[in-house]
C-alpha atoms as a PDB file:
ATOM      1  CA  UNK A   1       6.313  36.781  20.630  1.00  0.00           C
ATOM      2  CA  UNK A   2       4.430  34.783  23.129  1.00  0.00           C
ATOM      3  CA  UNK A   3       0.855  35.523  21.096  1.00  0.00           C
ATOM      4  CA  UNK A   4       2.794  33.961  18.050  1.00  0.00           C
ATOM      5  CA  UNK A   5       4.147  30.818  20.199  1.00  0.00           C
ATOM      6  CA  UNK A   6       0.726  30.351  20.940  1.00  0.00           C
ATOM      7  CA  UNK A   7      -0.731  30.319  18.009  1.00  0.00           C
ATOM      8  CA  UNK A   8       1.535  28.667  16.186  1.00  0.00           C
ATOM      9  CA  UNK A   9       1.679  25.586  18.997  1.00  0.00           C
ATOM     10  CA  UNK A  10      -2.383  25.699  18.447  1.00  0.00           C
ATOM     11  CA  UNK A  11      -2.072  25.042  14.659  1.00  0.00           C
ATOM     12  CA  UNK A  12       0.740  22.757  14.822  1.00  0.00           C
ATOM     13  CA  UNK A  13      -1.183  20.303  17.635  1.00  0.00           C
ATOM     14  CA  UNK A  14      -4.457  20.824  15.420  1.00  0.00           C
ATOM     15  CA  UNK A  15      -2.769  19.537  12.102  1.00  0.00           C
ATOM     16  CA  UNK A  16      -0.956  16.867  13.680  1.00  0.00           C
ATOM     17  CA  UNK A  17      -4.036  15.659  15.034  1.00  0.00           C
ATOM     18  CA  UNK A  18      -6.166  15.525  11.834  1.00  0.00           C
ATOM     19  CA  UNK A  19      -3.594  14.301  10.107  1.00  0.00           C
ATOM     20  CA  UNK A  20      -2.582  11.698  12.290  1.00  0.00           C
ATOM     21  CA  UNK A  21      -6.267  10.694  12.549  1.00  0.00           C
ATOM     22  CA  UNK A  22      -6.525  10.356   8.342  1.00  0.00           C
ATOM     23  CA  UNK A  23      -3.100   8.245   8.055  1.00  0.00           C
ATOM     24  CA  UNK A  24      -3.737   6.434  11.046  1.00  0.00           C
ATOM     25  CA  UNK A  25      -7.044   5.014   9.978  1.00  0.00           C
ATOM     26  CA  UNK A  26      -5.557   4.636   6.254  1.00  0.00           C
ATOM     27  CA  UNK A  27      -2.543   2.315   7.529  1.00  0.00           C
ATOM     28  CA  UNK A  28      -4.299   0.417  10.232  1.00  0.00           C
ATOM     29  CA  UNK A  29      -6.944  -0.234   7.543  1.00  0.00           C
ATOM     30  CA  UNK A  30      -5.457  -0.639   4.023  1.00  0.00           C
ATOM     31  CA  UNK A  31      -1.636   0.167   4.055  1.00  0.00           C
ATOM     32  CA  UNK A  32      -0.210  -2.305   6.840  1.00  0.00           C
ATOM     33  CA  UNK A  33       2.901  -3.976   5.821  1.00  0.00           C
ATOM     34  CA  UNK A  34       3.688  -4.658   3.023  1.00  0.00           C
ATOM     35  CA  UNK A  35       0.987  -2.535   1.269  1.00  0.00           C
ATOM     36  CA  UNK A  36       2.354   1.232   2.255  1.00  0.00           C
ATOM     37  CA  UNK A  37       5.603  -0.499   0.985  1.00  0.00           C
ATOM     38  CA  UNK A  38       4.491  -1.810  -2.151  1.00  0.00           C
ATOM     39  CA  UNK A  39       2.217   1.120  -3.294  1.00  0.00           C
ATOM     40  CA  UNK A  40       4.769   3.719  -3.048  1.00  0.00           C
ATOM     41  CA  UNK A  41       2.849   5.805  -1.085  1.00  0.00           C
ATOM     42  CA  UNK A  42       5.975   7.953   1.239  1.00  0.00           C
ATOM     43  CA  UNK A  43       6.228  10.910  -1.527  1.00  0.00           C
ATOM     44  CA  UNK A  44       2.175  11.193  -1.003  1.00  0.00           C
ATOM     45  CA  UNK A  45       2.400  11.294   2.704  1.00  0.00           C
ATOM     46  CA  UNK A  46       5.615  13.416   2.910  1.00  0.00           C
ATOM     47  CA  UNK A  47       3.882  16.182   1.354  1.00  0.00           C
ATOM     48  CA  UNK A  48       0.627  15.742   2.739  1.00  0.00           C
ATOM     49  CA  UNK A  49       3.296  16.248   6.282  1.00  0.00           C
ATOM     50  CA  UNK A  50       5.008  18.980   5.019  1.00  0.00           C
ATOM     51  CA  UNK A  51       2.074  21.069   4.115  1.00  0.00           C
ATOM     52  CA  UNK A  52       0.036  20.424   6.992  1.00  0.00           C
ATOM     53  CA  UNK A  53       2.149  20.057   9.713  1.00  0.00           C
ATOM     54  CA  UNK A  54       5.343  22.062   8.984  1.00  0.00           C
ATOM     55  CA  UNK A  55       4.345  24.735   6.171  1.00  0.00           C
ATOM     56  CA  UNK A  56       0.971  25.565   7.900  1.00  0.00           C
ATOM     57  CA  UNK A  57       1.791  26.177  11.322  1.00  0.00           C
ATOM     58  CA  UNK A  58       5.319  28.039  10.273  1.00  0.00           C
ATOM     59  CA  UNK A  59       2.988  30.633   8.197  1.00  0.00           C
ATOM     60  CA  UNK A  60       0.508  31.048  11.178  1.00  0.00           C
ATOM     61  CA  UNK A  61       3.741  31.436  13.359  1.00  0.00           C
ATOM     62  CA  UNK A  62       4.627  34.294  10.316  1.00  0.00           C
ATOM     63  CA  UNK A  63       1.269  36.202  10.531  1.00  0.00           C
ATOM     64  CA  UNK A  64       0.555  36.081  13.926  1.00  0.00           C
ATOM     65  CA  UNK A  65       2.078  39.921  14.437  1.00  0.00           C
ATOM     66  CA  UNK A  66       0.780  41.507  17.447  1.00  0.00           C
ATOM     67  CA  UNK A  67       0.149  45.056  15.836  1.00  0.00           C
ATOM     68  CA  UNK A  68      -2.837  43.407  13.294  1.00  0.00           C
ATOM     69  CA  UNK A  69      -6.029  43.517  13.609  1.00  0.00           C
ATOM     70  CA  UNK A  70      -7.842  39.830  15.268  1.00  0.00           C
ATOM     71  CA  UNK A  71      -9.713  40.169  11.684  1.00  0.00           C
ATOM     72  CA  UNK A  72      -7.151  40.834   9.562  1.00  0.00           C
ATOM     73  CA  UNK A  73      -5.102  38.119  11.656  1.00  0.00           C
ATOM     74  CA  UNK A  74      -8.189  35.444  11.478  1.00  0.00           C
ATOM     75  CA  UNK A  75      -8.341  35.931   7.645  1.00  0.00           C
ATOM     76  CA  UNK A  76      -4.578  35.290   6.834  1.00  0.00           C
ATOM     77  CA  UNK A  77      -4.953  31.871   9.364  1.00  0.00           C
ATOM     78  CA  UNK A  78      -8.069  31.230   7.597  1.00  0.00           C
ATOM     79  CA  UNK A  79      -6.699  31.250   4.031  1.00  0.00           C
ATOM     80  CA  UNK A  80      -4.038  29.541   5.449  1.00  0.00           C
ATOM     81  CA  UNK A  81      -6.139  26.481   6.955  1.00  0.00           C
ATOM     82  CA  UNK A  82      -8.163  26.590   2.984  1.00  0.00           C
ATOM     83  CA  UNK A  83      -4.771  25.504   1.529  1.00  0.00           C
ATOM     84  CA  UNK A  84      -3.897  22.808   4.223  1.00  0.00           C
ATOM     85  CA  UNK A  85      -7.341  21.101   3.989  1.00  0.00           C
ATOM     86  CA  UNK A  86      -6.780  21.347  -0.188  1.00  0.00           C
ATOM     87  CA  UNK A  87      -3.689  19.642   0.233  1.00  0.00           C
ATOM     88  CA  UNK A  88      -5.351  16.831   2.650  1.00  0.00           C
ATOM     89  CA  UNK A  89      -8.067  16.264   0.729  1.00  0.00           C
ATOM     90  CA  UNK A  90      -5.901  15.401  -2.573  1.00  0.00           C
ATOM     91  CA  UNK A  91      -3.442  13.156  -0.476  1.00  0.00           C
ATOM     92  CA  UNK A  92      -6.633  11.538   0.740  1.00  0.00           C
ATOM     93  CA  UNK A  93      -7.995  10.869  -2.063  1.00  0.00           C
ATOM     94  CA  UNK A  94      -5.074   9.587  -3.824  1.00  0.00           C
ATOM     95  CA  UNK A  95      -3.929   7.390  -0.810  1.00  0.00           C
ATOM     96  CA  UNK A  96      -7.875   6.113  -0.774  1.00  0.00           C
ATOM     97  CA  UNK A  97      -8.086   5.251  -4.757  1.00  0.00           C
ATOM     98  CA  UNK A  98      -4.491   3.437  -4.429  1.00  0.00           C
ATOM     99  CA  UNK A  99      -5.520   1.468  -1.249  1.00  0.00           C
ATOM    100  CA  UNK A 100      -4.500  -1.903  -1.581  1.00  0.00           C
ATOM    101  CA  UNK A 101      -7.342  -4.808  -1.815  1.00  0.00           C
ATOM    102  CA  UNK A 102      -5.726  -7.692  -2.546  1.00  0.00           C
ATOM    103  CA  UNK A 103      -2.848  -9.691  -2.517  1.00  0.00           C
ATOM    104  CA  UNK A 104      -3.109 -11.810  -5.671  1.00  0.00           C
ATOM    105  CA  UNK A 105      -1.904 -15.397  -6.553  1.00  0.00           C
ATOM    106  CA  UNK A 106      -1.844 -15.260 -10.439  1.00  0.00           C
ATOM    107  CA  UNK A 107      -0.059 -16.559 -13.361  1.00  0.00           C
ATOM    108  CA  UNK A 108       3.017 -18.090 -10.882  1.00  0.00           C
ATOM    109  CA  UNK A 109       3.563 -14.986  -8.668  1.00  0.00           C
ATOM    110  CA  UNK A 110       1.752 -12.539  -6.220  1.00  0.00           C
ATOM    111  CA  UNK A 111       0.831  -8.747  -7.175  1.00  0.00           C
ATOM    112  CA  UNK A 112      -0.525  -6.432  -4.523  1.00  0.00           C
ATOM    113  CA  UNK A 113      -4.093  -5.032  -6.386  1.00  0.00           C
ATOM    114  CA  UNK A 114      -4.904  -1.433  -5.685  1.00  0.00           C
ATOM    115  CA  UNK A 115      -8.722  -0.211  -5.664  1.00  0.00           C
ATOM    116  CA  UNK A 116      -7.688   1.927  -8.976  1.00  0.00           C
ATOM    117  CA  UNK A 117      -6.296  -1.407 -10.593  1.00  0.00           C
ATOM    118  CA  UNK A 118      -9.710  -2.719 -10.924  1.00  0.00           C
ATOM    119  CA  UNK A 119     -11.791  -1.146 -13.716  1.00  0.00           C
ATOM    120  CA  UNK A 120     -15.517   0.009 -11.936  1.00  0.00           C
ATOM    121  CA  UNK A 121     -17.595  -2.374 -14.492  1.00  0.00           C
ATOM    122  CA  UNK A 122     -15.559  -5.150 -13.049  1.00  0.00           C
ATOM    123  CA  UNK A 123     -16.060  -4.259  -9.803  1.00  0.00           C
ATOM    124  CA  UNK A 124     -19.881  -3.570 -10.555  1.00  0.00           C
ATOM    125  CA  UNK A 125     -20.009  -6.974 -11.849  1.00  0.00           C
ATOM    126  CA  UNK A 126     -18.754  -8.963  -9.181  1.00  0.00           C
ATOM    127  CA  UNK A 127     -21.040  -7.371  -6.528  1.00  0.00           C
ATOM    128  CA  UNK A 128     -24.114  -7.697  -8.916  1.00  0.00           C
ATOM    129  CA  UNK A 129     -23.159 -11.813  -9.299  1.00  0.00           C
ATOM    130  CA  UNK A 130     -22.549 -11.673  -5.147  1.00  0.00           C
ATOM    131  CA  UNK A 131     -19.107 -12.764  -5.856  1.00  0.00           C
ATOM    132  CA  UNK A 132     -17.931 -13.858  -2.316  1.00  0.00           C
ATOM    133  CA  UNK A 133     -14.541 -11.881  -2.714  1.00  0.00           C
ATOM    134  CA  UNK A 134     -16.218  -8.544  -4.629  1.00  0.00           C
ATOM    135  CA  UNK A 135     -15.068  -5.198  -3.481  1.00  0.00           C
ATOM    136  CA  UNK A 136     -16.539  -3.215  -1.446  1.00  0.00           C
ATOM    137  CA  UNK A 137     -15.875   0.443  -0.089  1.00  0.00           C
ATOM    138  CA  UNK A 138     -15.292  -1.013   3.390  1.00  0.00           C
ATOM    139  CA  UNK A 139     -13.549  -4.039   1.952  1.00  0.00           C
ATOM    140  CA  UNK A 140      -9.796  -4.800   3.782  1.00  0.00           C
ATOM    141  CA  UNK A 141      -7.024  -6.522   1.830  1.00  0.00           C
ATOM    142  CA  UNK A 142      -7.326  -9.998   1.397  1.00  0.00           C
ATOM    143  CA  UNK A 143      -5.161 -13.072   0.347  1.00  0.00           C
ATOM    144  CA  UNK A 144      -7.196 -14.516  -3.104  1.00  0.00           C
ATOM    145  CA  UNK A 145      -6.330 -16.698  -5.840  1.00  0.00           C
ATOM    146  CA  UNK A 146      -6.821 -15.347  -9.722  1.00  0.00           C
ATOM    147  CA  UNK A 147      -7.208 -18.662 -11.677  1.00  0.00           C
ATOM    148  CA  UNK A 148      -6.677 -18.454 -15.238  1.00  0.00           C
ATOM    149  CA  UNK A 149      -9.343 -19.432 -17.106  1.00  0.00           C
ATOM    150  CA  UNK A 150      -9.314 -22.762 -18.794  1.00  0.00           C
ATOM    151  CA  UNK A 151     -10.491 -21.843 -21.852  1.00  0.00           C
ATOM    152  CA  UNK A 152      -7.587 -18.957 -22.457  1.00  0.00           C
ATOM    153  CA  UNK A 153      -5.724 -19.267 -25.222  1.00  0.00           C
ATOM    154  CA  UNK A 154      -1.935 -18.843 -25.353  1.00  0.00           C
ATOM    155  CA  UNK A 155      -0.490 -15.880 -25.650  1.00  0.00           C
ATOM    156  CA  UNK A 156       0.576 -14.960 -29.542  1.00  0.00           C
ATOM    157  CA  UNK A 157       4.800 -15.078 -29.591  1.00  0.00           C
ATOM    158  CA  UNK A 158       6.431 -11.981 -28.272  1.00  0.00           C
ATOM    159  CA  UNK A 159       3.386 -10.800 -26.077  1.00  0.00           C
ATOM    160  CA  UNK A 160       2.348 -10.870 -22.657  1.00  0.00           C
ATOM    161  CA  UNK A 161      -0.142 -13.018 -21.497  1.00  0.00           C
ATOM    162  CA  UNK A 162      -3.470 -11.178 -20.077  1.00  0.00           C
ATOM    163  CA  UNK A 163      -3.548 -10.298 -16.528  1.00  0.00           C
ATOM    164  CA  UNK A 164      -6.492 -12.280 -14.804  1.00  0.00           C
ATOM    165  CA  UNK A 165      -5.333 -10.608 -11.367  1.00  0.00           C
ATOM    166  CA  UNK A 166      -8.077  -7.390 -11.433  1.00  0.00           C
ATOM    167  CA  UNK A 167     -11.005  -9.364 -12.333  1.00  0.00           C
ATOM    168  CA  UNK A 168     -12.909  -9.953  -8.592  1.00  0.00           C
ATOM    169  CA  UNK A 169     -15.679 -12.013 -10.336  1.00  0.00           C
ATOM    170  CA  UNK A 170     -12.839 -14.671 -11.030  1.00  0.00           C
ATOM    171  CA  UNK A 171     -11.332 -14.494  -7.300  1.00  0.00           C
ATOM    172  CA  UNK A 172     -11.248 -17.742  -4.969  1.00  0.00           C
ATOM    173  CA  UNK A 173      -9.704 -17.937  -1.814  1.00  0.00           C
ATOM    174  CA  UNK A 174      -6.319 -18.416  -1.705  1.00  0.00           C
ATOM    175  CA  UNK A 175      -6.490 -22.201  -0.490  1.00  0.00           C
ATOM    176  CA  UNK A 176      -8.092 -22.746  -3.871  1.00  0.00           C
ATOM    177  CA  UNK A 177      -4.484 -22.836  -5.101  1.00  0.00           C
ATOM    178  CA  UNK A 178      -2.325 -24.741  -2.771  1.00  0.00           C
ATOM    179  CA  UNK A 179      -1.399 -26.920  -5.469  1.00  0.00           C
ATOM    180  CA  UNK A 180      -0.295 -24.927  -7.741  1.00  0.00           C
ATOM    181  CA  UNK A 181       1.313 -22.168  -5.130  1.00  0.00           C
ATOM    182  CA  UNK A 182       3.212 -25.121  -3.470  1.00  0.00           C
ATOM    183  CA  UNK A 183       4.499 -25.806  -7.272  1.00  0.00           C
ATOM    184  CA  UNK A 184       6.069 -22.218  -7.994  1.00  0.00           C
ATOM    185  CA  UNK A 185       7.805 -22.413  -4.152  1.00  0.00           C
ATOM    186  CA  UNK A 186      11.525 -21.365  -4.918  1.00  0.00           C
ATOM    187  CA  UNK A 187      14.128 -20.746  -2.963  1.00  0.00           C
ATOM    188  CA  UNK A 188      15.493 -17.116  -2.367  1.00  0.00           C
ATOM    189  CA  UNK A 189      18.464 -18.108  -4.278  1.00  0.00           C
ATOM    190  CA  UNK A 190      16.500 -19.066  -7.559  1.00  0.00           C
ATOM    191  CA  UNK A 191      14.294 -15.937  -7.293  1.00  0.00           C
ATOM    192  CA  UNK A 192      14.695 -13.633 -10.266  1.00  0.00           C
ATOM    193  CA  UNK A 193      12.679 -10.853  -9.402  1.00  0.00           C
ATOM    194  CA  UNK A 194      15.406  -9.714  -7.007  1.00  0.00           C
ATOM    195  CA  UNK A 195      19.260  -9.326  -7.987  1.00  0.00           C
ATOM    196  CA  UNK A 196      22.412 -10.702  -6.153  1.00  0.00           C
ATOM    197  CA  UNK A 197      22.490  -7.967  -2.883  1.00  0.00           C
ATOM    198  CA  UNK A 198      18.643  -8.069  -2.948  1.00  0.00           C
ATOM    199  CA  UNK A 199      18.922 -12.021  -2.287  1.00  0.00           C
ATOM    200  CA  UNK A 200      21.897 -11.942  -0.091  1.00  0.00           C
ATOM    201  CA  UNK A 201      19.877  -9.539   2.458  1.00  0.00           C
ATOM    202  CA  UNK A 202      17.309 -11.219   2.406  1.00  0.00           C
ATOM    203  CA  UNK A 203      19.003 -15.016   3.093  1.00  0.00           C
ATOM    204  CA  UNK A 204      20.540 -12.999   5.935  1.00  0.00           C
ATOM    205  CA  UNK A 205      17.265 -11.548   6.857  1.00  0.00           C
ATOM    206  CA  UNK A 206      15.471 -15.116   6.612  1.00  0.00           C
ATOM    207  CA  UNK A 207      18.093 -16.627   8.629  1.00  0.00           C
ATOM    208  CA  UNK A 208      17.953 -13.740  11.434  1.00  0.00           C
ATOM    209  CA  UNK A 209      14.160 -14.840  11.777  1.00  0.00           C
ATOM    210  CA  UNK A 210      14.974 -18.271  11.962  1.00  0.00           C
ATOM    211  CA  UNK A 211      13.591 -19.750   8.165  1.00  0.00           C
ATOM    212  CA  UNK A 212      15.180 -21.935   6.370  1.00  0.00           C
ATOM    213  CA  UNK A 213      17.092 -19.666   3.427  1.00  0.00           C
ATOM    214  CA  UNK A 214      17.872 -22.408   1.057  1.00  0.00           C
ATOM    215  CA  UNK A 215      14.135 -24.105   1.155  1.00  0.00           C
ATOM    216  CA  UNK A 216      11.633 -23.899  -2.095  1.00  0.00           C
ATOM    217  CA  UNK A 217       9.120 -21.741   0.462  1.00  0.00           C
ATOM    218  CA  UNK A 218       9.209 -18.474  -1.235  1.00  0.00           C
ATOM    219  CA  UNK A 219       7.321 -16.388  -3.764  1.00  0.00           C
ATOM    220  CA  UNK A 220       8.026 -12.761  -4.661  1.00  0.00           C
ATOM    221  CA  UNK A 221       4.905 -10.289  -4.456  1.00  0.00           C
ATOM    222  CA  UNK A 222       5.399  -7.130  -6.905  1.00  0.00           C
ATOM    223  CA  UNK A 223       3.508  -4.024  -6.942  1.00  0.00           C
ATOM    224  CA  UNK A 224       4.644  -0.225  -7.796  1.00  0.00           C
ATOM    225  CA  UNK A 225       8.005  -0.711  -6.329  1.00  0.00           C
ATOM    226  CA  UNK A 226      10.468  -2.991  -5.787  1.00  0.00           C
ATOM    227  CA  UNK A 227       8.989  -6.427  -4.749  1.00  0.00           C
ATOM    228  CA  UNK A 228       9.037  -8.087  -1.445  1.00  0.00           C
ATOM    229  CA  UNK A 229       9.429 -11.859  -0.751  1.00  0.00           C
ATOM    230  CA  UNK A 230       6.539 -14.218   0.790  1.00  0.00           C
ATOM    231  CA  UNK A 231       8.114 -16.852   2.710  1.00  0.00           C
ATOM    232  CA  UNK A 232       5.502 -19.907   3.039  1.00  0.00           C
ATOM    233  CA  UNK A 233       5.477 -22.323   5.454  1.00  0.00           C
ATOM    234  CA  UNK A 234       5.801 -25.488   3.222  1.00  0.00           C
ATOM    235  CA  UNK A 235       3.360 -27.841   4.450  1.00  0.00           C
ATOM    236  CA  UNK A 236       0.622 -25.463   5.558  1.00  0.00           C
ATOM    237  CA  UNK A 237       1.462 -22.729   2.703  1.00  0.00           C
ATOM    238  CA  UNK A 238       0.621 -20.032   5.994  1.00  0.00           C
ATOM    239  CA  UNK A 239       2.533 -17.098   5.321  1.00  0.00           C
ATOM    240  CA  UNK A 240       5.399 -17.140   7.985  1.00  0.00           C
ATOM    241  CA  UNK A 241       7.285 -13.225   6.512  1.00  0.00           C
ATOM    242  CA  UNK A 242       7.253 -10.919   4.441  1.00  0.00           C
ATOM    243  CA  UNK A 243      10.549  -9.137   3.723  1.00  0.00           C
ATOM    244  CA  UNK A 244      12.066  -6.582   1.612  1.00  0.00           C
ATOM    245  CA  UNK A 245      15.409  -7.189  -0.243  1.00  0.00           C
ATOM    246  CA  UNK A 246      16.189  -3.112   0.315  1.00  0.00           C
ATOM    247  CA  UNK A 247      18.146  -1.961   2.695  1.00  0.00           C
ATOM    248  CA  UNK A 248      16.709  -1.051   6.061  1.00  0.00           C
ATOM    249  CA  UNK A 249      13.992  -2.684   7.956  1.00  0.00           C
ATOM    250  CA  UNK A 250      11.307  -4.593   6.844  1.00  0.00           C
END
C-alpha cells in the first residue's frame, strides 16, 4: 500500500504542476477577467483537470500493485502519462486558438474577439500593412475601436449589418471613439442585453462598489456567453468595472 501512496502522490504533484504551469500562464496572459468568463472556457479546463489531475493519478494509484514487475509497472504508468499529455495538448490548443485579443468597440456595443474570430488573411494583412494594433502570437488583449467604414452601405431590410469587429487592419485605439462611446452610455436600467434579475444584480452590484446605478456610464460587452457590463467613468470614459449580471461573483 505504501509503494502505491507513493506513487500515486508522485503523479498527482507532477500533473498538478504542469497543469498549473499551462493555465497559469494562459489566464495571467489571455483569460484575465472578463475573458475566461466571456469565452466559456470552464467545460475545457474541467476536463483538462479531471483527466490530468484526478483520472491519471487514480489509475497510477490502480496499477501500482506490488507483485508486478518495475517493467510491466513502468509501461501501464507510461501509457497512462501518453493519454494525460493527449488530453493537455487538445485543451491547450483549444484554450490557445480561443484566447481572447481584443475587446472591441463596434457598431454601438463591445464584443470580446477571440484569435479564431479573425480569419488568417486578415490577420496576414494587417501585419503586412504594419497595422499598429495587428495580431501577433505574443499579442495580449487590448481595448480597440472597429470604425465602420464610411463608405458602407446600409444593410438590405431584414439583415444584419456586417461585423467590422475582426478586421485588425481597421482597428484604432479605443480613444479614437470617445465620441461616439460616450453617445451609446446607458444606464443599467435601459440595457437590453440583460433581463430584469440580470439588471437588478447588477444595480446592487454597482452600488456595493460605490457607482452610480442610475448614470448613462455603461455598455454591455458580449462574447460566447452571457454578457458582462462595462461601467465607464463618464468624463474620462476609463473603465471603472466590469461585472456580470449572473449570480455569484464577478
Amino acid at each position: 500500500m505504501k509503494q502505491r501512496l507513493r506513487n500515486f502522490g508522485l503523479h498527482l504533484a507532477a500533473s498538478a504542476s504542469i497543469l498549473a504551469l499551462v493555465l497559469g500562464s494562459l489566464f495571467l496572459g489571455w483569460y484575465r477577467w472578463p475573458g475566461w468568463y466571456l469565452a466559456l472556457v470552464t467545460p475545457v479546463v474541467a476536463v483538462m483537470t479531471g483527466v490530468d489531475v484526478v483520472l491519471g493519478p487514480t489509475l497510477t494509484l490502480i496499477v501500482s500493485s506490488p507483485a508486478k514487475a518495475p517493467r510491466t509497472l513502468a509501461r501501464d504508468v507510461a501509457v497512462i502519462v501518453v493519454v494525460q499529455l493527449l488530453a493537455l495538448g487538445y485543451g491547450s490548443v483549444q484554450l490557445w486558438n480561443g484566447r481572447p485579443l481584443y475587446y472591441v468597440f463596434s457598431g454601438g456595443i463591445l464584443q470580446m474577439v477571440q484569435a479564431y474570430d479573425i480569419d488568417p488573411d486578415d490577420a496576414a494583412r494587417a501585419r503586412a500593412a504594419d497595422a499598429p494594433l495587428a495580431p501577433h502570437w505574443y499579442s495580449l488583449p487590448r481595448w480597440v475601436y472597429a470604425p465602420v467604414p464610411a463608405t458602407a452601405a446600409a444593410p438590405a431590410p431584414g439583415t444584419l449589418p456586417p461585423d467590422y469587429s475582426t478586421l485588425p487592419s481597421d482597428y484604432q485605439a479605443l480613444d479614437a471613439a470617445a465620441a461616439e462611446l460616450r453617445a451609446h452610455l446607458q444606464p443599467v436600467a435601459a440595457q437590453s442585453y440583460f433581463i430584469f434579475n440580470e439588471k437588478h444584480r447588477l444595480q446592487e452590484r454597482m452600488r456595493a462598489a460605490g457607482l452610480a446605478d442610475g448614470e448613462a456610464n455603461t455598455l454591455p460587452m458580449t462574447g460566447r456567453g452571457r454578457p458582462v457590463l462595462v461601467v465607464f467613468d463618464p468624463a474620462t470614459l476609463r473603465v471603472v468595472a466590469i461585472l456580470k449580471g449572473t449570480q455569484g461573483s464577478g
